[in-house]
Protein backbone atom coordinates (compact mmCIF):
# COMPACT_ATOMS: atom_id res chain seq x y z
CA UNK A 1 -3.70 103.29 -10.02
CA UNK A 2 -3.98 100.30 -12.57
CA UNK A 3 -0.90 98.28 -13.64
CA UNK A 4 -0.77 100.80 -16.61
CA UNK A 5 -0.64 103.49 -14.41
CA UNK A 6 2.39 105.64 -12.94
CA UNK A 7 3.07 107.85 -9.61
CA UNK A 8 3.41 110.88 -10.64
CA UNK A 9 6.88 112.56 -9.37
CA UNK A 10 8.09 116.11 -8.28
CA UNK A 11 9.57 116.43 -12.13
CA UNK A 12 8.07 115.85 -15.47
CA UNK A 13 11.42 115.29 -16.44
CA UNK A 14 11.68 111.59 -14.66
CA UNK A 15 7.98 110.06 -14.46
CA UNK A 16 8.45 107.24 -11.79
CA UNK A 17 7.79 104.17 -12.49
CA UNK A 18 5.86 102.65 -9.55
CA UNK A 19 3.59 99.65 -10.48
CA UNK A 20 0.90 98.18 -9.12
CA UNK A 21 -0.36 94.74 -10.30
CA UNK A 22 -3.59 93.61 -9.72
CA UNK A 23 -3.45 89.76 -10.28
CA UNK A 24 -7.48 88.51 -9.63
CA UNK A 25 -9.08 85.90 -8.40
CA UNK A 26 -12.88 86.15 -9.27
CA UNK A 27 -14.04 82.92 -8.47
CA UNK A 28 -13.45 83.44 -4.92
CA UNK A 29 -13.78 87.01 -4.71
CA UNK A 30 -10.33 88.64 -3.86
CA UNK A 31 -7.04 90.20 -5.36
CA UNK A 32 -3.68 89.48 -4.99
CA UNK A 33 -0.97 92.67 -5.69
CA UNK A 34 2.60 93.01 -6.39
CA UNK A 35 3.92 96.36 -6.79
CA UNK A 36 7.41 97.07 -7.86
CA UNK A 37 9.26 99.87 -9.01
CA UNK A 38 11.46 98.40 -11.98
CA UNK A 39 13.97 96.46 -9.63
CA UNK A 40 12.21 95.14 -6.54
CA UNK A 41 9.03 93.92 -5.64
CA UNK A 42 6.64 93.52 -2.88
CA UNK A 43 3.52 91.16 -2.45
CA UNK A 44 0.01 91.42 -0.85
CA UNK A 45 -1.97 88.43 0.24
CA UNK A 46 -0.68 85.90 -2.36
CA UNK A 47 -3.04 83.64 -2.93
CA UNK A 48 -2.11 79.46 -3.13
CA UNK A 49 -1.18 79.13 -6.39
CA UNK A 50 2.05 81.37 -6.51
CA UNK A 51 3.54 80.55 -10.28
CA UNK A 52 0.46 83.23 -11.79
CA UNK A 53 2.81 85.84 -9.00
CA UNK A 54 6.58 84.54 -9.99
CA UNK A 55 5.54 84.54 -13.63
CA UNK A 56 4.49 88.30 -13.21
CA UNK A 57 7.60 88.76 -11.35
CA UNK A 58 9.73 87.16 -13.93
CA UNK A 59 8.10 88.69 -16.54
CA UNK A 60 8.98 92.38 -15.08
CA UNK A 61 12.50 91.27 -14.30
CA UNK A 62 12.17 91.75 -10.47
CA UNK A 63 12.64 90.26 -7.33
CA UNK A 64 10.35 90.08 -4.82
CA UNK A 65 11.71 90.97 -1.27
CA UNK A 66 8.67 91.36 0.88
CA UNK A 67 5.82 89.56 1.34
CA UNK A 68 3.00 91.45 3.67
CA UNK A 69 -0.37 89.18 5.24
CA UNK A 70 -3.02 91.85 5.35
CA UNK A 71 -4.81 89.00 8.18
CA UNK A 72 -5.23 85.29 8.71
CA UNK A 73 -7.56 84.45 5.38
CA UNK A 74 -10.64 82.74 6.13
CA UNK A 75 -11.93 82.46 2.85
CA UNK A 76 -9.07 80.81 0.87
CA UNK A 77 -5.39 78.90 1.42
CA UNK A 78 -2.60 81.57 1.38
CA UNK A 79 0.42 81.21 -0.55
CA UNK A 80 2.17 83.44 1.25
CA UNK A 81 5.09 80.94 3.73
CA UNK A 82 5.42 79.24 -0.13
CA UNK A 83 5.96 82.35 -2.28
CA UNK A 84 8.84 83.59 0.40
CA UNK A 85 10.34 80.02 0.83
CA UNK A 86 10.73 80.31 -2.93
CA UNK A 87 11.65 83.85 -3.01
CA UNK A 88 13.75 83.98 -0.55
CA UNK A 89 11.22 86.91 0.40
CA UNK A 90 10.73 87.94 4.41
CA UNK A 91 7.25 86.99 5.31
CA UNK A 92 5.29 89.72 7.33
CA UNK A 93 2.97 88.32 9.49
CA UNK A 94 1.18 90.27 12.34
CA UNK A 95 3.46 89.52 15.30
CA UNK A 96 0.11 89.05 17.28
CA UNK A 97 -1.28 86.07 15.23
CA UNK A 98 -0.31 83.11 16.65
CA UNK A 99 0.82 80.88 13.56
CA UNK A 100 3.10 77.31 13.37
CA UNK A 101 5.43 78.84 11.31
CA UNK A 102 8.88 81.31 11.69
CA UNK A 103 7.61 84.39 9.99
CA UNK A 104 8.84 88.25 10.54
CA UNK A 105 6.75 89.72 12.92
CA UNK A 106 4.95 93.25 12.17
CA UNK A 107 3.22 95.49 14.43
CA UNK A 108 1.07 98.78 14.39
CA UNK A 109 3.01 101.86 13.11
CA UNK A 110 5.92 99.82 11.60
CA UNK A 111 7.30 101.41 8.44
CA UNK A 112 9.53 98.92 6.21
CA UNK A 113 11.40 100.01 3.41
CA UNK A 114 11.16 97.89 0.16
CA UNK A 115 14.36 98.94 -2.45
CA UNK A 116 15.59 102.67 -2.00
CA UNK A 117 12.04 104.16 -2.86
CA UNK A 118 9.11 102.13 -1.55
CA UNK A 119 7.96 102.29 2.36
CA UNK A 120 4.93 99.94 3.48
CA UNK A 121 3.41 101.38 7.10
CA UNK A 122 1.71 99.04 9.00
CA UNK A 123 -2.16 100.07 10.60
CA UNK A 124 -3.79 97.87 12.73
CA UNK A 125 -7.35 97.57 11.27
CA UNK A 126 -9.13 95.14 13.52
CA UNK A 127 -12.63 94.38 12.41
CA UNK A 128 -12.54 91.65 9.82
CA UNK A 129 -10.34 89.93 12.56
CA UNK A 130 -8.83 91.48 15.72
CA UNK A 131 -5.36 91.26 14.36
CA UNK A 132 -6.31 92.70 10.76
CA UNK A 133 -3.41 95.25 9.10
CA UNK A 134 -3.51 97.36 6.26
CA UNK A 135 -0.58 98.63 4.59
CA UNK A 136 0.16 101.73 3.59
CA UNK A 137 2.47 102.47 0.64
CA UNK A 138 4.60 105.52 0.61
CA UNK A 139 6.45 106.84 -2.48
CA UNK A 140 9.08 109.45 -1.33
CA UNK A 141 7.22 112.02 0.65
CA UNK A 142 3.76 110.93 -1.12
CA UNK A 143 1.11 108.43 0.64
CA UNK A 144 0.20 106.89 -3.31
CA UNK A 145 -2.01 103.50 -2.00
CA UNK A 146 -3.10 101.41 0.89
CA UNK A 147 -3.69 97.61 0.76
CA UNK A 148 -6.50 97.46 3.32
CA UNK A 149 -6.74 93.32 3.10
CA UNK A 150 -10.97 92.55 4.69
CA UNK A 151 -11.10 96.78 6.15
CA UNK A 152 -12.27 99.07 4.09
CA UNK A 153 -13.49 97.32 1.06
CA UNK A 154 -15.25 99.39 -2.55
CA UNK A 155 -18.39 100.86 -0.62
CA UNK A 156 -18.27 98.60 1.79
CA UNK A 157 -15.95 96.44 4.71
CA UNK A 158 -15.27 93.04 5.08
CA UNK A 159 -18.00 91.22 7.06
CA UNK A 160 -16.80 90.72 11.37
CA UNK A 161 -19.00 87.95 11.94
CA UNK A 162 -16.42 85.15 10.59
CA UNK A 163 -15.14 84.30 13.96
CA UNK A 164 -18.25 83.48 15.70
CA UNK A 165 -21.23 85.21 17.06
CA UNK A 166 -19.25 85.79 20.40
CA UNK A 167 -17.06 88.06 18.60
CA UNK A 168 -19.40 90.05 15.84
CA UNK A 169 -20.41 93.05 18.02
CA UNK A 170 -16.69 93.60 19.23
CA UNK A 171 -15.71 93.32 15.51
CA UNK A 172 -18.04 95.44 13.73
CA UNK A 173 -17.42 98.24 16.13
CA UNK A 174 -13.67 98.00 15.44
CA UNK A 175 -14.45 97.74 11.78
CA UNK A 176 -16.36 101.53 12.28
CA UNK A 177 -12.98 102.68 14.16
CA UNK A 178 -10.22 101.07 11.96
CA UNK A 179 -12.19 102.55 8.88
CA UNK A 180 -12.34 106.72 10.44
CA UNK A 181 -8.67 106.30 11.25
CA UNK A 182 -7.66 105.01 7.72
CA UNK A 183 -9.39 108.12 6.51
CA UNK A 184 -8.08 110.50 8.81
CA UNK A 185 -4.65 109.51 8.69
CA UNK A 186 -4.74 109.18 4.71
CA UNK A 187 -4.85 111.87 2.13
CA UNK A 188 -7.86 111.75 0.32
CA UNK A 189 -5.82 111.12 -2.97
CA UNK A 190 -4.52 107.85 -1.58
CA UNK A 191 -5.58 104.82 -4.15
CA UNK A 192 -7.43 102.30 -2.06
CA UNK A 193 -6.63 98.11 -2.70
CA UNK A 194 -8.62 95.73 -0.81
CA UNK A 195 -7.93 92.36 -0.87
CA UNK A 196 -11.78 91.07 -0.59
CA UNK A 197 -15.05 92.85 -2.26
CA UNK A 198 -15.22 91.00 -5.64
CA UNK A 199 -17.65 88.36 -5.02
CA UNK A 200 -16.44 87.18 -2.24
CA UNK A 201 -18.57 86.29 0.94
CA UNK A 202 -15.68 87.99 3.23
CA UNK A 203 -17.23 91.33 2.25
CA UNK A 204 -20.45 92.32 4.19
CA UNK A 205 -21.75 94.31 1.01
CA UNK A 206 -21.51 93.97 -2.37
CA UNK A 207 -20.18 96.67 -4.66
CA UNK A 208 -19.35 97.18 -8.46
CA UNK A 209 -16.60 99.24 -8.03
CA UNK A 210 -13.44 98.58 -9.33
CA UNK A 211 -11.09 101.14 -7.60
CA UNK A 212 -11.57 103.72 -5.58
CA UNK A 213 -9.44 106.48 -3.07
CA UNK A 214 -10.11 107.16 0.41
CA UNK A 215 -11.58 110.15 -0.46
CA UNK A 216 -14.42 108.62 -2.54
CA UNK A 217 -14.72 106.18 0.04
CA UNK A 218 -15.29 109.57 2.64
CA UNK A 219 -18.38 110.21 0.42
CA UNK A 220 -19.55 106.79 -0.61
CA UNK A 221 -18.96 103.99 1.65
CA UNK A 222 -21.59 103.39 4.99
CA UNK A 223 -18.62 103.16 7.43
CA UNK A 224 -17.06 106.30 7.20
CA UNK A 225 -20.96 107.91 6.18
CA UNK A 226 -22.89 107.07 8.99
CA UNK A 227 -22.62 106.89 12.57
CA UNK A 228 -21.13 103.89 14.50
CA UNK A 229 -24.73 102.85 16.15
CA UNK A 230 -26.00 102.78 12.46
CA UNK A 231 -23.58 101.59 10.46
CA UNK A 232 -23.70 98.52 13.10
CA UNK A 233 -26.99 98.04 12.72
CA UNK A 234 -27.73 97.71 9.00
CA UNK A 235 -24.77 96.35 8.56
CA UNK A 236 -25.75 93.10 10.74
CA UNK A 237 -29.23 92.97 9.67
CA UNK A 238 -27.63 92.74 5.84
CA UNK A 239 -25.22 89.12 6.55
CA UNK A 240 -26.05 86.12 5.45
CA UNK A 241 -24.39 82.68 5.35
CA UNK A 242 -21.19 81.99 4.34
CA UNK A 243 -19.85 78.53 2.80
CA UNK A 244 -18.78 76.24 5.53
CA UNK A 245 -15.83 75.37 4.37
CA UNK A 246 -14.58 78.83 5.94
CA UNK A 247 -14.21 76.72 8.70
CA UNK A 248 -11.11 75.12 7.63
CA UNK A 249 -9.23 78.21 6.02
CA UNK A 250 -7.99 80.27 9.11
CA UNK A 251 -6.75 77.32 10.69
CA UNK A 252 -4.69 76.02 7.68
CA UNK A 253 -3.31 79.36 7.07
CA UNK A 254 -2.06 79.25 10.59
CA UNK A 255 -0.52 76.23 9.91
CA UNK A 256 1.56 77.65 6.98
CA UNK A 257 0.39 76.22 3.60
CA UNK A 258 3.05 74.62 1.51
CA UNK A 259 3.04 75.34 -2.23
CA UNK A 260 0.15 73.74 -4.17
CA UNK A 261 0.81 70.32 -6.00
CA UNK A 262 -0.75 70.81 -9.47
CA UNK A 263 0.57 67.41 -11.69
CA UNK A 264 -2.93 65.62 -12.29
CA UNK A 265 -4.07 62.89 -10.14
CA UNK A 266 -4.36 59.06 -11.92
CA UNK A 267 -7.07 58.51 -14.48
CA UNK A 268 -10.41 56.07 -13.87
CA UNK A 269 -12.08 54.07 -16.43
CA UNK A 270 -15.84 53.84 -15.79
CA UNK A 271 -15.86 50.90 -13.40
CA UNK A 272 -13.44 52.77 -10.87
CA UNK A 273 -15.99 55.79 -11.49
CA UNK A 274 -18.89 53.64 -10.65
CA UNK A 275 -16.91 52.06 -7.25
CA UNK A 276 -16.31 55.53 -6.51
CA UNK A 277 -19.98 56.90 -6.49
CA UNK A 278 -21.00 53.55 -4.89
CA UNK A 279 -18.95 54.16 -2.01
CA UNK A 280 -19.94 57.56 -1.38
CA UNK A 281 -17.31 59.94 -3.01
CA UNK A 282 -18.19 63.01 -5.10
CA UNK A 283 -17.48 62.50 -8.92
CA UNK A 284 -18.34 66.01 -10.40
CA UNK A 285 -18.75 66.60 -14.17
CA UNK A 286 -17.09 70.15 -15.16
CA UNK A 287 -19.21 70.63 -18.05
CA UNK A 288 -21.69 73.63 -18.61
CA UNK A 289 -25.56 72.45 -17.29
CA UNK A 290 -26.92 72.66 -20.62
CA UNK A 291 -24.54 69.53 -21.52
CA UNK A 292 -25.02 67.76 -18.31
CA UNK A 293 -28.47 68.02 -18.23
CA UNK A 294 -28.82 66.52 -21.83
CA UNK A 295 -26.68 63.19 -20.43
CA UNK A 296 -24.35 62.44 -17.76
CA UNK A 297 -22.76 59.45 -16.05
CA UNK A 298 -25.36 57.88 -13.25
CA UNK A 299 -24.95 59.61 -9.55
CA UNK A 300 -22.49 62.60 -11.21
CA UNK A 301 -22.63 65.59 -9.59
CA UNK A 302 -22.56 69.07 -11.92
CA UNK A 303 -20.56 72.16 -10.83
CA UNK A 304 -19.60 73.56 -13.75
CA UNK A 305 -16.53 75.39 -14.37
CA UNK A 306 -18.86 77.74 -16.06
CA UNK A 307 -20.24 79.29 -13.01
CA UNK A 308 -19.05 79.55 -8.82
CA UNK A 309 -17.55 76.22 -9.26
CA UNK A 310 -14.78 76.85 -5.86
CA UNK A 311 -17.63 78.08 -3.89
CA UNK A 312 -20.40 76.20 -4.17
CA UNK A 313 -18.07 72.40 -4.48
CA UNK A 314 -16.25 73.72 -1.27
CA UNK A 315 -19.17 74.63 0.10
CA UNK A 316 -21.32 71.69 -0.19
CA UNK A 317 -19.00 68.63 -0.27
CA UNK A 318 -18.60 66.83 3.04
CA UNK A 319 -14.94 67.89 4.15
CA UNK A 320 -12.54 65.46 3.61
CA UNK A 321 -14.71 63.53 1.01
CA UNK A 322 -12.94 61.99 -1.83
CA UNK A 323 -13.70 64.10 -5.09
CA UNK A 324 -12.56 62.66 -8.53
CA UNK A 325 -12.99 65.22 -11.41
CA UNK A 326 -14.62 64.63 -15.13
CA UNK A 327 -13.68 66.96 -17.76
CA UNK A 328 -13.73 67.15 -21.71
CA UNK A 329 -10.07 67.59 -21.45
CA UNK A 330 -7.27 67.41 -19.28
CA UNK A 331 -6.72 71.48 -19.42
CA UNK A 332 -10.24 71.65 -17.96
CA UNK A 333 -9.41 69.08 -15.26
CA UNK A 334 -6.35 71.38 -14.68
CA UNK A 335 -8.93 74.54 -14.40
CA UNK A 336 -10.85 72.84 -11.59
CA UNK A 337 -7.82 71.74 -9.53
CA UNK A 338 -6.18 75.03 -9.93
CA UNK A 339 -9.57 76.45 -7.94
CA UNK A 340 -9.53 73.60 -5.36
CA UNK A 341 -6.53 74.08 -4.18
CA UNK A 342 -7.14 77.54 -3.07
CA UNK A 343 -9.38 76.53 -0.77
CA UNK A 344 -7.29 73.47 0.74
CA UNK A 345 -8.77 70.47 -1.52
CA UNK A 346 -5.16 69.93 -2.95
CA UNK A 347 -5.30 66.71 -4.36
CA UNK A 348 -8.26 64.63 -6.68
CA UNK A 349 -8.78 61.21 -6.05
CA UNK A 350 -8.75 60.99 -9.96
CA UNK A 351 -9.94 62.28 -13.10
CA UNK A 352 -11.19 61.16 -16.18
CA UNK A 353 -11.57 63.23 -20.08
CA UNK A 354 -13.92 62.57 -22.86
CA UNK A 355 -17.87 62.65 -22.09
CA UNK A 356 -20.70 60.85 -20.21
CA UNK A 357 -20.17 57.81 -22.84
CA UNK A 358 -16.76 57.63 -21.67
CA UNK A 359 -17.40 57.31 -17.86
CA UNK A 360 -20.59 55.60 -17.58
CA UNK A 361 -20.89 51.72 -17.76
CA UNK A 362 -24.15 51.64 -18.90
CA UNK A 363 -27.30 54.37 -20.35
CA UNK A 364 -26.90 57.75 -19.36
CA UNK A 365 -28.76 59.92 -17.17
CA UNK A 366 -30.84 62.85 -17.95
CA UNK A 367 -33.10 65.53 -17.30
CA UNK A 368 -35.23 68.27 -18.33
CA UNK A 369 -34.50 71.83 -18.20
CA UNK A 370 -37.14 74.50 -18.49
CA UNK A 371 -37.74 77.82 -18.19
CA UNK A 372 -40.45 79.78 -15.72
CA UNK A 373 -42.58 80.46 -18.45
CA UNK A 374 -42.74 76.44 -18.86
CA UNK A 375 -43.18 76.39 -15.33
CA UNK A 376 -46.36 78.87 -15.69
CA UNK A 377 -47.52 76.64 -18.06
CA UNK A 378 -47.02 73.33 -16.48
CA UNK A 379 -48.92 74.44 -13.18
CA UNK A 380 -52.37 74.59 -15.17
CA UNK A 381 -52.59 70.77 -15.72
CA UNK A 382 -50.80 69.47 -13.05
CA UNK A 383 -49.17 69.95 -9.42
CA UNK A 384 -45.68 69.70 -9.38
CA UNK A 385 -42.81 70.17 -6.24
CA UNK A 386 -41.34 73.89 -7.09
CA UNK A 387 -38.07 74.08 -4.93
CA UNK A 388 -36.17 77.16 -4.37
CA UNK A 389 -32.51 76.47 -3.76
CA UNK A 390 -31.33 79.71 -2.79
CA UNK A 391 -30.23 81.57 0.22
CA UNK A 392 -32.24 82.84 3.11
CA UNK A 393 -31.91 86.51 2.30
CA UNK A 394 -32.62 86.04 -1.14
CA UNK A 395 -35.95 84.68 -0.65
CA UNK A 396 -37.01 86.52 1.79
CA UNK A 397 -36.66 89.63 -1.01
CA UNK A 398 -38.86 87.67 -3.41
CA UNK A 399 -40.35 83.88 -3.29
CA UNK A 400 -42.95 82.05 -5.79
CA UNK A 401 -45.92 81.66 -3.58
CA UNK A 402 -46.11 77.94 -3.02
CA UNK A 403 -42.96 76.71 -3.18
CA UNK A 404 -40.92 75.10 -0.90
CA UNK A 405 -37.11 76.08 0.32
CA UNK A 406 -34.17 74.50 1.16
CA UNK A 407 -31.11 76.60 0.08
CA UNK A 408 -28.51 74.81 -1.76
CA UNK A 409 -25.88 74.49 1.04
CA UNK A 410 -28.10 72.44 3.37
CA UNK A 411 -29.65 70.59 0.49
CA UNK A 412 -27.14 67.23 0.38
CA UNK A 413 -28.26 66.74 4.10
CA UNK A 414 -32.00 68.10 3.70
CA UNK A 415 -33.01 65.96 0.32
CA UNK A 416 -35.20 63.64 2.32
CA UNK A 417 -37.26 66.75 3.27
CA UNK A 418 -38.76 67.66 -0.40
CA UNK A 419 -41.99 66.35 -0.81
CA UNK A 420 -42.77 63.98 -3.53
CA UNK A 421 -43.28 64.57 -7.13
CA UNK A 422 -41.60 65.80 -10.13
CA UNK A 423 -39.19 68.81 -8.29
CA UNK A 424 -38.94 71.93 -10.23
CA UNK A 425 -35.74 73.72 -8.92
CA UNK A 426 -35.10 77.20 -9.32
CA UNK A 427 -32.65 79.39 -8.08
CA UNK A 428 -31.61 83.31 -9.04
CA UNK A 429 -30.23 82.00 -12.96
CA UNK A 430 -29.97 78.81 -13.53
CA UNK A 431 -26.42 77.69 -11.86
CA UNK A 432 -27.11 76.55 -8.49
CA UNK A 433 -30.55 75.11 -9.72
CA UNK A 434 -28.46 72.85 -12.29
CA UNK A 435 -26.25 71.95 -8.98
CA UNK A 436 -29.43 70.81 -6.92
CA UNK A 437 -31.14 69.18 -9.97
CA UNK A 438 -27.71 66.74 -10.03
CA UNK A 439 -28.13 66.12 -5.99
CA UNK A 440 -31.91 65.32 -6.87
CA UNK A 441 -31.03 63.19 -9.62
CA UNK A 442 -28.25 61.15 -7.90
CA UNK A 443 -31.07 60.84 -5.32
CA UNK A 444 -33.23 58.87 -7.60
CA UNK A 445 -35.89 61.89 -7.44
CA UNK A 446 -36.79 63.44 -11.09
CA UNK A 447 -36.13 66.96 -11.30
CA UNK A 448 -36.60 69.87 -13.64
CA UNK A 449 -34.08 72.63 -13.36
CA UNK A 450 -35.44 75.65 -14.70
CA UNK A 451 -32.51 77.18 -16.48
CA UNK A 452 -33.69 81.14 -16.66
CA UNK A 453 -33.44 84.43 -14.18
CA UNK A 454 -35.97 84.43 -11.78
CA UNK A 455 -36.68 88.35 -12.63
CA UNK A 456 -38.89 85.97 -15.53
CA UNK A 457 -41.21 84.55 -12.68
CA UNK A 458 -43.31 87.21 -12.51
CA UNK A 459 -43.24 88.32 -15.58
CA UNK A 460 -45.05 84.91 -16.94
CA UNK A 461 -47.53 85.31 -14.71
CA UNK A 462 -46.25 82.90 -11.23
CA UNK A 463 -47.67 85.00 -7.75
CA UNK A 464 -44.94 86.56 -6.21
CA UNK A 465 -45.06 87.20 -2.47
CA UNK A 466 -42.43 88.99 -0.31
CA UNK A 467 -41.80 92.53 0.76
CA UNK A 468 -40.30 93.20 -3.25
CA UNK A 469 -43.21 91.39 -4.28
């Protein structure tokens, strides 16, 4: 049921007007909903920046009453405590989670009415976490949707292994149970909202869905298609890493997030910048790679806005490290602070507009980009370093025979460990290699990042090896 969309009611005559709102969040992955039906309103996993929610809200003309905490996040900074502080809103929080803050308690089989129409049902769905709870939303006598949170996700579930290898067998087996009771308690009709699936590493697959019902999900998704022993096992053998700053989310979200400060931080001319990258913090340039590339400020770092600028930032910077932001305009600076506070970097050191002449004292550096055609070329006349920066699983689908790997989450500690020479990075199209390329540069290494999808390499001729080879 998209925004657009309407519950159908026992009369033509009066069409209800039940709405649900899907506000996204693609750079990390997950949804946020509000669903109201003209008058009041009610709130699923809010992310940390609440105004894109009470702007919604005030645009419809409704208040919100009910907030609902599908789990404990581990892969971003909830705004849910600040969206019912400003709201006025109860705050539904699994009575079992043990959190810092007053919040009103939920439990398994709890049904809450929301205004004189809507009912939310609580269903413990432990898997993702062991406290996990999916909502379902009732419309009269008629089961319309159900908010299953990190459960059952669009062909897939969220991933259990989040809390620690201790936990991941207990987990994924409850993921296999909370999933068959979700489709055996729910009519096959019933519109199906996860919160995670989208991108984000909290899901355990990948899908391009974009809605779904539990009875597709019945014929489609591996939980509720294959046995428990199976499902287990290909679904372990399939995770990979996750960014590390997971490791800070859960906890902070315990703690009860206040709302976001977004005003900008103070501005730095280019001899703060410089004093800055001197003393170890992270100055990142926002621009696209192509720009960077072609000049930048000495010992810069490149995540561009362009591309998984949350994730990959968040995912490499020591935590805690000051970070001071460079953008061509303030809006863009705005962009990238907006993203870093979802995942608990809430304020900048500084920032700085204009371009690399305006924040570097002296020249600027450069380097090449290629493609892997140029790379095909290159390797006739002369040996170069060709470094693969991406994940585990990903090369172990496919890998240029000859090159070395350190993916791009262990490269700021690992730089010492690529061997000398002109380094070629690569990754799966061009992003993360432009990433690496500014760690190797700040380094005082010369890289190449070879800006092009690596379904190219063996099409110009490099040896593939691997078992899709």
């Amino acid at each position: 049921m998209k925004e657009s969309d309407t519950v159908k009611s026992d009369t033509v005559e009066a069409p209800a007007t039940l709405k649900i709102h899907v506000i996204d969040t693609p750079s990390l992955g997950d949804r946020t909903y509000v669903v109201h039906d003209g008058e009041v309103a009610f709130v699923v996993d809010p992310q940390r920046d609440i105004d894109r929610v009470q702007a919604f809200l005030e645009s419809e003309g409704v208040r919100v009453t009910h907030v609902f905490e599908t789990h404990i996040h581990n892969d971003y900074v909830t705004g849910g405590l600040a969206l019912a502080h400003a709201t006025g809103a109860a705050y539904l929080v699994n009575a079992e989670d043990e959190v810092s803050f007053d919040r009103t308690p939920i439990r398994d089989g709890q049904t809450l009415e929301v205004g004189p129409r809507m009912r939310v049902r609580a269903i413990s769905t432990p898997g993702h976490t062991y406290t996990h709870l999916s909502y379902a939303l009732t419309d009269g006598d008629e089961t319309v949707a159900v908010f299953t949170g990190g459960s059952v996700l669009f062909g897939a579930t969220g991933r259990p292994d989040l809390l620690g290898e201790d936990h991941t067998d207990a987990l994924v087996r409850h993921q296999h149970a909370s999933a068959h009771r979700l489709a055996e308690e729910l009519p096959d009709q019933t519109e199906v909202y996860p919160t995670h699936g989208f991108g984000s590493f909290c899901s355990a697959n990948q899908s391009e869905a974009t809605e779904s019902t539990i009875g597709q999900e019945k014929k489609t998704n591996p939980v509720l298609t294959q046995d428990e022993e199976t499902y287990v096992r290909e679904l372990l053998a399939g995770l990979g890493d996750w960014p590390t700053y997971y490791a800070h989310m859960a906890p902070a979200n315990a703690e009860g997030p206040s709302a976001p400060d977004l005003s900008l931080p103070t501005t730095a001319d280019a001899t703060e910048l410089r004093r800055r990258i001197e003393a170890g913090e992270w100055v990142v340039d926002l621009r696209n790679r192509t720009t960077f590339a072609a000049g930048h400020a000495p010992g810069t770092l490149n995540f561009g806005l362009d591309g998984s600028f949350v994730t990959y930032l968040g995912w490499l910077i020591p935590w805690g490290t000051p970070v001071t932001l460079l953008g061509e305009t303030a809006q863009e600076v705005a962009e990238a602070q907006r993203e870093l506070v979802r995942i608990g970097i809430d304020r900048p050191a500084a920032y700085a507009t204009g371009g690399p002449q305006d924040w570097a004292q002296g020249e600027l550096a450069r380097f090449a980009t290629a493609t892997f055609a140029d790379l095909a070329q290159v390797r006739h006349h002369r040996e170069v370093v060709i470094l693969d920066v991406r994940r585990d699983d990903e090369r172990h689908s496919t890998r240029i025979e000859g090159s070395h790997h350190i993916p791009l989450h262990e490269l700021p500690a690992r730089i010492a460990e690529i061997p000398a020479g002109e380094v070629w990075v690569h990754c799966l199209s061009g992003y993360r290699a432009s990433v690496a390329a500014s760690l190797i540069d700040a380094s005082g290494r010369t890289p190449v990042a070879i800006d092009d999808a690596f379904e190219n390499a063996g099409r110009v001729g490099l040896h593939l090896v691997g078992p899709d080879a």
